[in-house]
Protein backbone atom coordinates (compact mmCIF):
# COMPACT_ATOMS: atom_id res chain seq x y z
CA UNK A 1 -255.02 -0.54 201.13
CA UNK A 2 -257.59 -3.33 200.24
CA UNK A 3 -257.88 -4.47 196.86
CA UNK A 4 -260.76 -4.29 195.28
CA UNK A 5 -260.65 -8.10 193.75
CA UNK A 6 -260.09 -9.96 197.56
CA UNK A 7 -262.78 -10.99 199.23
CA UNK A 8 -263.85 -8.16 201.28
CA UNK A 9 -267.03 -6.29 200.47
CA UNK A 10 -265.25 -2.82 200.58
CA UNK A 11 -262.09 -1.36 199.85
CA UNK A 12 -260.26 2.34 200.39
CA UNK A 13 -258.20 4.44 197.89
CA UNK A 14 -257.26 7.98 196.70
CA UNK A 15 -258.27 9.34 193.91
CA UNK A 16 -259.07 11.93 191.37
CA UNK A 17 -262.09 12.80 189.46
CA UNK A 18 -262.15 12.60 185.50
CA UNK A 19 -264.83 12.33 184.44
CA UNK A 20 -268.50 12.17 185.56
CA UNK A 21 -271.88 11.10 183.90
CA UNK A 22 -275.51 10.98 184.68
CA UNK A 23 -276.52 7.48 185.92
CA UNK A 24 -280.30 6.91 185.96
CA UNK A 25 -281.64 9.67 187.53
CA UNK A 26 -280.45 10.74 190.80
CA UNK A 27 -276.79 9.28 190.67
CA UNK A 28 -273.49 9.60 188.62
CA UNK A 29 -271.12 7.60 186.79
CA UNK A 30 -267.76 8.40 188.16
CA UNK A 31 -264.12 7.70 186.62
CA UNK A 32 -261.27 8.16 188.75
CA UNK A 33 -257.47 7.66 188.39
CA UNK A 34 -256.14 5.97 191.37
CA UNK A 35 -252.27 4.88 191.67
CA UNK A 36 -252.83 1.64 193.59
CA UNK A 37 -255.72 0.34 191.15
CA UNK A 38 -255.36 2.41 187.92
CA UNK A 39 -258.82 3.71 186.41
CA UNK A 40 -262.27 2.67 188.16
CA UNK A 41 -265.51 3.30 187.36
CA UNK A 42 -268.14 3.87 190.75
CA UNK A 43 -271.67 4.39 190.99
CA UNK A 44 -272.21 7.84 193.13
CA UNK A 45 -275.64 7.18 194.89
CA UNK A 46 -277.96 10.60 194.78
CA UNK A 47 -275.11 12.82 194.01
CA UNK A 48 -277.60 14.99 191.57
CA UNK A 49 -279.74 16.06 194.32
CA UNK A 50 -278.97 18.93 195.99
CA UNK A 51 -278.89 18.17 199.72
CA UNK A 52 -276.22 14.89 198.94
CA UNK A 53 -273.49 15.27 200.96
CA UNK A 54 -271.58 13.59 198.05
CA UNK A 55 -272.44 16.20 195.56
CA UNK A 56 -269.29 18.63 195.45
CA UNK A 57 -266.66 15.53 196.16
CA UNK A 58 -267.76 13.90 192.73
CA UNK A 59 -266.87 17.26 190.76
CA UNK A 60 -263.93 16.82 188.27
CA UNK A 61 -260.72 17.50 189.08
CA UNK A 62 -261.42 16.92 193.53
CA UNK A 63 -258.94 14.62 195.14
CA UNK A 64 -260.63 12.25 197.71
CA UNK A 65 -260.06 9.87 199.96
CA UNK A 66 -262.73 7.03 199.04
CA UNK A 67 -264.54 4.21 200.32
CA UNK A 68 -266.01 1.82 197.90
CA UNK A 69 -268.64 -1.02 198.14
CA UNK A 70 -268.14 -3.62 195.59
CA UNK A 71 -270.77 -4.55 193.50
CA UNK A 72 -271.41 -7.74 191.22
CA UNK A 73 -271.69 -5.00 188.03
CA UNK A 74 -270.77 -1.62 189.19
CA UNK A 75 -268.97 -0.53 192.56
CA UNK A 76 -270.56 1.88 194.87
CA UNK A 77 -269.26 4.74 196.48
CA UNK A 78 -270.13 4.66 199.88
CA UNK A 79 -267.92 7.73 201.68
CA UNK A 80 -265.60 10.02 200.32
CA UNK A 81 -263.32 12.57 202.06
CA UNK A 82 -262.03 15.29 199.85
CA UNK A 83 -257.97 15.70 200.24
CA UNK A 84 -257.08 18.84 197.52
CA UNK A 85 -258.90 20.39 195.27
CA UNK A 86 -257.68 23.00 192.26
CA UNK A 87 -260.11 25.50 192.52
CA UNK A 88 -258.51 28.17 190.20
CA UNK A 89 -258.48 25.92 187.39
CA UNK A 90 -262.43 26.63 186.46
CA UNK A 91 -261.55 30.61 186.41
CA UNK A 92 -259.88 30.61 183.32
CA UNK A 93 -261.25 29.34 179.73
CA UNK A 94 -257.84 28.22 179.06
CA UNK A 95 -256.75 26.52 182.05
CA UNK A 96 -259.85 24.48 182.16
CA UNK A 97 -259.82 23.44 178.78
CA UNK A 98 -256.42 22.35 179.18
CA UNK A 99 -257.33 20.44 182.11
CA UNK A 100 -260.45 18.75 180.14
CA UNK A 101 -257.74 18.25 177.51
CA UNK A 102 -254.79 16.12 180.23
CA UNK A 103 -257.68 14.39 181.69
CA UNK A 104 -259.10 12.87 177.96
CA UNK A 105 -255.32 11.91 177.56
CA UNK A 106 -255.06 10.19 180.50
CA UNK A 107 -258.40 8.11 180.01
CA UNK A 108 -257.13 7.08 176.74
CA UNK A 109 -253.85 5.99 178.28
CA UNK A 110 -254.15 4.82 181.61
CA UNK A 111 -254.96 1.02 182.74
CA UNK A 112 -257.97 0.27 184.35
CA UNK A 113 -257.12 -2.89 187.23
CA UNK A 114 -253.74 -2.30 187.26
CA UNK A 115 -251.14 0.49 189.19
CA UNK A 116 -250.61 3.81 188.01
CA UNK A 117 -248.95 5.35 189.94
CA UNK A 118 -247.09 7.75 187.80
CA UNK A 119 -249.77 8.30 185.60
CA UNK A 120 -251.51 9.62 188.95
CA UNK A 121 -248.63 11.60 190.48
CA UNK A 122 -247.83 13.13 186.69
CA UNK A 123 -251.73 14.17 186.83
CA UNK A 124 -251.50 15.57 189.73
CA UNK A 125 -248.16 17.51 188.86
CA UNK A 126 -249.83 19.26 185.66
CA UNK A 127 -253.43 20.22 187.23
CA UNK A 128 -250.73 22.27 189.97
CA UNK A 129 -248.47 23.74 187.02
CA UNK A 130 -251.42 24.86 185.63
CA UNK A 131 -253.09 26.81 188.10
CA UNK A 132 -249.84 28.14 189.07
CA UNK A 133 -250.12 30.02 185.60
CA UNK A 134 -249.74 33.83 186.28
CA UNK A 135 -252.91 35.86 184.87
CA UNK A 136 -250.42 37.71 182.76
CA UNK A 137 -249.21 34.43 181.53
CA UNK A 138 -252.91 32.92 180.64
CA UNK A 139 -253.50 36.80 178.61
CA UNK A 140 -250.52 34.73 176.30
CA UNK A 141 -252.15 31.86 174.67
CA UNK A 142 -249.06 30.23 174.08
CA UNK A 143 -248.12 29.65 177.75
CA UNK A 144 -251.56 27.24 177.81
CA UNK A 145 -250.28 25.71 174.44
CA UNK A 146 -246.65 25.12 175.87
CA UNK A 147 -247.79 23.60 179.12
CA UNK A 148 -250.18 21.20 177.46
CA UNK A 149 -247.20 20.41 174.94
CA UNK A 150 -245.23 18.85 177.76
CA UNK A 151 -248.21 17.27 179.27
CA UNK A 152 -248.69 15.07 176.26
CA UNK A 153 -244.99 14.53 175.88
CA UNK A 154 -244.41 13.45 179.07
CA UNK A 155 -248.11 10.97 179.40
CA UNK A 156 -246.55 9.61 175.90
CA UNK A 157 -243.26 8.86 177.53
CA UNK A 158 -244.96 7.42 181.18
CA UNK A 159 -247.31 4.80 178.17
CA UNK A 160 -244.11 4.21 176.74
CA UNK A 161 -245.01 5.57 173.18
CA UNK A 162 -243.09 8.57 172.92
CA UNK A 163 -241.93 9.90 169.97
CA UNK A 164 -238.17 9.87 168.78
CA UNK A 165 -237.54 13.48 168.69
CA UNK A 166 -233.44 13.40 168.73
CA UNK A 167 -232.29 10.72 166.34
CA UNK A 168 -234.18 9.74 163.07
CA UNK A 169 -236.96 7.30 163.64
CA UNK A 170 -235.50 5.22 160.86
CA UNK A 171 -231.83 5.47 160.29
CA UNK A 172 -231.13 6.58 163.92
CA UNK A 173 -228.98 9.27 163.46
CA UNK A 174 -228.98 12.00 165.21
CA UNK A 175 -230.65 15.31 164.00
CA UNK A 176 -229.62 18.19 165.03
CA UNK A 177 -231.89 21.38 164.17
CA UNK A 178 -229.78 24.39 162.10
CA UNK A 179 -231.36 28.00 163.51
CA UNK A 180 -228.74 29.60 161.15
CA UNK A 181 -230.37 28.08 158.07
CA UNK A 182 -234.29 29.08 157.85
CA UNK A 183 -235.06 26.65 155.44
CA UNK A 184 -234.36 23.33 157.08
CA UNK A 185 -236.46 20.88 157.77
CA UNK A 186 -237.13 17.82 159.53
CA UNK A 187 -240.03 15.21 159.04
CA UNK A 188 -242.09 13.29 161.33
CA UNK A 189 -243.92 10.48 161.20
CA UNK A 190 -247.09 9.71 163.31
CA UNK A 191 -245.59 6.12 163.38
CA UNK A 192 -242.71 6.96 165.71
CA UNK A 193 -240.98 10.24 165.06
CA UNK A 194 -238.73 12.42 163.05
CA UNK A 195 -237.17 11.41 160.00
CA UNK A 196 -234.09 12.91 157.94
CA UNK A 197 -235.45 13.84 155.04
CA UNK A 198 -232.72 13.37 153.16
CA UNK A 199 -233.04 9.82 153.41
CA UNK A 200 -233.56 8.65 149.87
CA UNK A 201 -236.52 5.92 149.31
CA UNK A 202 -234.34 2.82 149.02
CA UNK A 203 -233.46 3.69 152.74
CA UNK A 204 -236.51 3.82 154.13
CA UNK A 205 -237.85 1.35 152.38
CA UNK A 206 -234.46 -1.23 153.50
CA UNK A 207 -235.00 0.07 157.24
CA UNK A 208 -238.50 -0.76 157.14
CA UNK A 209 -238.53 -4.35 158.42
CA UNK A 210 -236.42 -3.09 161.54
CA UNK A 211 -238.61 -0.13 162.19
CA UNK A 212 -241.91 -2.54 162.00
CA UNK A 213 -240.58 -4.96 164.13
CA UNK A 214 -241.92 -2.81 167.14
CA UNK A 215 -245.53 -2.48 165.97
CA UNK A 216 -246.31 -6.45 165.70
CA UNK A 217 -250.14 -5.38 166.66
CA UNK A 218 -250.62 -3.66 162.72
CA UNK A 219 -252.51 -5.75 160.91
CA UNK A 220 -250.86 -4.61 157.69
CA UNK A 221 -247.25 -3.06 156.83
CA UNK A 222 -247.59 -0.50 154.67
CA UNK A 223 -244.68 0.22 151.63
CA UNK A 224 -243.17 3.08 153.23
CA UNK A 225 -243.52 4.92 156.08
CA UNK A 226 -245.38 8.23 155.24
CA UNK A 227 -244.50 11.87 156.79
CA UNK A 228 -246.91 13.43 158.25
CA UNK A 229 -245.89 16.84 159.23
CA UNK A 230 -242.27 18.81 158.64
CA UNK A 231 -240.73 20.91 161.31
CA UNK A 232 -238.97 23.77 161.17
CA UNK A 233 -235.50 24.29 163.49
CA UNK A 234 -237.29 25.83 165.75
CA UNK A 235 -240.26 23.90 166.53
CA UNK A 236 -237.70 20.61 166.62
CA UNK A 237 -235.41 22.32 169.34
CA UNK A 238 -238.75 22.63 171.40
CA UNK A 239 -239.87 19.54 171.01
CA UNK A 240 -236.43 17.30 172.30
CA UNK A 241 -237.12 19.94 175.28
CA UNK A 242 -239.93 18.55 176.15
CA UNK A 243 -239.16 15.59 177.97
CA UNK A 244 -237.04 17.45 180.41
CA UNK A 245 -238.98 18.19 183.90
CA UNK A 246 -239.85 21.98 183.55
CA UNK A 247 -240.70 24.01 180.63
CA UNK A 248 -237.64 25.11 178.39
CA UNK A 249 -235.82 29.07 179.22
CA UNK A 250 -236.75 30.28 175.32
CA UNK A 251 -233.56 32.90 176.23
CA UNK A 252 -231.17 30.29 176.61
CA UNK A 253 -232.31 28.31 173.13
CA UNK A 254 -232.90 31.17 170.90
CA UNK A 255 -231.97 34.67 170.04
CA UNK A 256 -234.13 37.89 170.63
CA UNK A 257 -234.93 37.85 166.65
CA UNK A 258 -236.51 34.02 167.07
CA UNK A 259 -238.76 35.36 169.44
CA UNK A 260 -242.10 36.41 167.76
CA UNK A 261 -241.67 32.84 166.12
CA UNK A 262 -241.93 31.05 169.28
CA UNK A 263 -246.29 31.38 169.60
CA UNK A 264 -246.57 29.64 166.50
CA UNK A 265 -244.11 26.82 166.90
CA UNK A 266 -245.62 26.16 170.66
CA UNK A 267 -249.02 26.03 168.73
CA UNK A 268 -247.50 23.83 166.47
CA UNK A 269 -245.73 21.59 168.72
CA UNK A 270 -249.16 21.03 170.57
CA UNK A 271 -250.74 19.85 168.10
CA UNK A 272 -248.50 17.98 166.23
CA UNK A 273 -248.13 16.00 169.82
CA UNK A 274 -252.12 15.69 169.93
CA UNK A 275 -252.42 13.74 166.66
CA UNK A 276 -249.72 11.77 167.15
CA UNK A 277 -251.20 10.77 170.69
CA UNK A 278 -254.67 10.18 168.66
CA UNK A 279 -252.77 8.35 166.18
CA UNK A 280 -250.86 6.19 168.95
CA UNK A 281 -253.87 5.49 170.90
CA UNK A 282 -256.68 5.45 168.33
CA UNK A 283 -259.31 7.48 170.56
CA UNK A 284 -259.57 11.11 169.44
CA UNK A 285 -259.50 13.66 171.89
CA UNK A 286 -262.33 15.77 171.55
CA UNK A 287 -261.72 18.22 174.59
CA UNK A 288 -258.82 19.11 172.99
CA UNK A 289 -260.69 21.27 170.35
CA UNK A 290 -261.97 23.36 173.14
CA UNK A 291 -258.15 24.42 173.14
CA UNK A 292 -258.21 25.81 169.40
CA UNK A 293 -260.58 28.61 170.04
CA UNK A 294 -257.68 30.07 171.95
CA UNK A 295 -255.75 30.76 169.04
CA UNK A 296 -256.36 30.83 165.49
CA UNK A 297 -252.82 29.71 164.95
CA UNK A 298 -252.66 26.34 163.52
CA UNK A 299 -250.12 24.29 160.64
């Protein structure tokens, strides 16, 4: 491939819609997610008129093989030669939002200039998983809320920000969730993770200087480390799942009576992972709301 920064006056790559705006008033602003160069922004020439050739390959979510001129302010897209598309994704409220949803994540997470390569693949990965959702399945508005759960998880872990979800972000121990014991709790901290809550205040406050050490770029260190949300055994067990390459077998983690508990902890877990990712990255994801009118579950 050609890189768009030698000296050559065009370059090739795949790549995969995100996002598109209006630009003046017969092109488009297009941002795709490439794995050689990361993010770039091109200039689609007459794309809103509707005898372009160029029209349908700058729709989100189509996969094209592109050929770019460079420009001194914007690059121009000059050919494009479409390579997969998800066309079931737009028949269902739910798997498009959740779509809208992965694609806001990734623009807040992935580089622009640089290689992204699993940031692209990982895409790529999810948009399938999701239209491979049965129509049974999408009738269950947890199955979007559980796939979108390990989306986020897994963009986290690709960024490297990640929460801790098996040992106290603090103290480092381990936690390990008690089903037998409906009461117990764990917290979590948009900062980094869970925390034992039965860490008393001297604790956190002496591990404080060794848990701030990673987060140099804060201005200011605050006197304790607050805790955002608690969890429940449940919704913990689901989370440390997460980071595992398929969805979790709910039969082989819980009993039959834990059951009707699992569409509120998947609700849960989704969101709890979406303001921690909004927390992490400081850009709120505003897509994502399109999710909560599937369910008026919430913490």
């Amino acid at each position: 491939m050609l890189s768009p920064y030698s000296n050559t006056q065009t370059y090739k790559t795949i790549g995969i819609n995100l996002k598109g705006i209006p630009f003046g008033e017969e092109d488009r602003l297009i941002t795709i997610l490439t794995p050689e160069y990361g993010l770039i922004k091109v200039i689609a020439p007459g794309v809103r008129q509707h005898k372009s050739q160029l029209r349908g390959k700058t729709e989100l979510f189509v996969v094209n093989e592109l050929l770019i001129s460079k420009g001194r302010s914007m690059d121009r897209l000059l050919q494009a030669e479409t390579v997969e598309i998800y066309p079931k994704l737009s028949k269902h409220l739910g798997t498009l939002s959740a779509s809208q949803y992965l694609a806001e994540l990734v623009l807040s997470l992935a580089l622009d200039d640089f290689p992204q390569v699993e940031f692209y693949a990982l895409f790529m990965e999810h948009l399938r998983r999701l239209e491979e959702i049965s129509v049974d399945s999408l009738n269950h508005s947890a199955t979007i809320f559980a796939h979108l759960a390990q989306g986020v998880f897994h963009f986290l872990a690709i960024a490297g920000i990640a929460p801790q979800v098996h040992q106290c972000y603090l103290s480092q121990k381990i936690l390990a969730p008690s089903l037998s014991d409906p009461q117990w709790r764990v917290g979590f901290s948009f900062e980094g993770g869970i925390i034992d809550l039965n860490l008393t205040e001297n604790h956190q406050n002496n591990s404080l200087s060794q848990s701030y050490s990673k987060f140099k770029s804060r201005e200011k260190i605050v006197s304790c480390v607050p805790i955002h949300r608690k969890l429940g055994a449940i919704e913990l067990i689901l989370l440390q799942q997460l980071g595992e390459s398929n969805l979790p077998q709910v039969c082989d983690l819980f009993t039959v009576d834990h059951l009707p508990l699992l569409d509120l902890a998947w609700v849960n877990v989704e969101l709890l992972l979406r303001h921690y990712a909004e927390y992490q990255s400081g850009k709120e994801l505003k897509s994502a709301k399109l999710i909560d009118a599937l369910s008026p579950l919430a913490f």
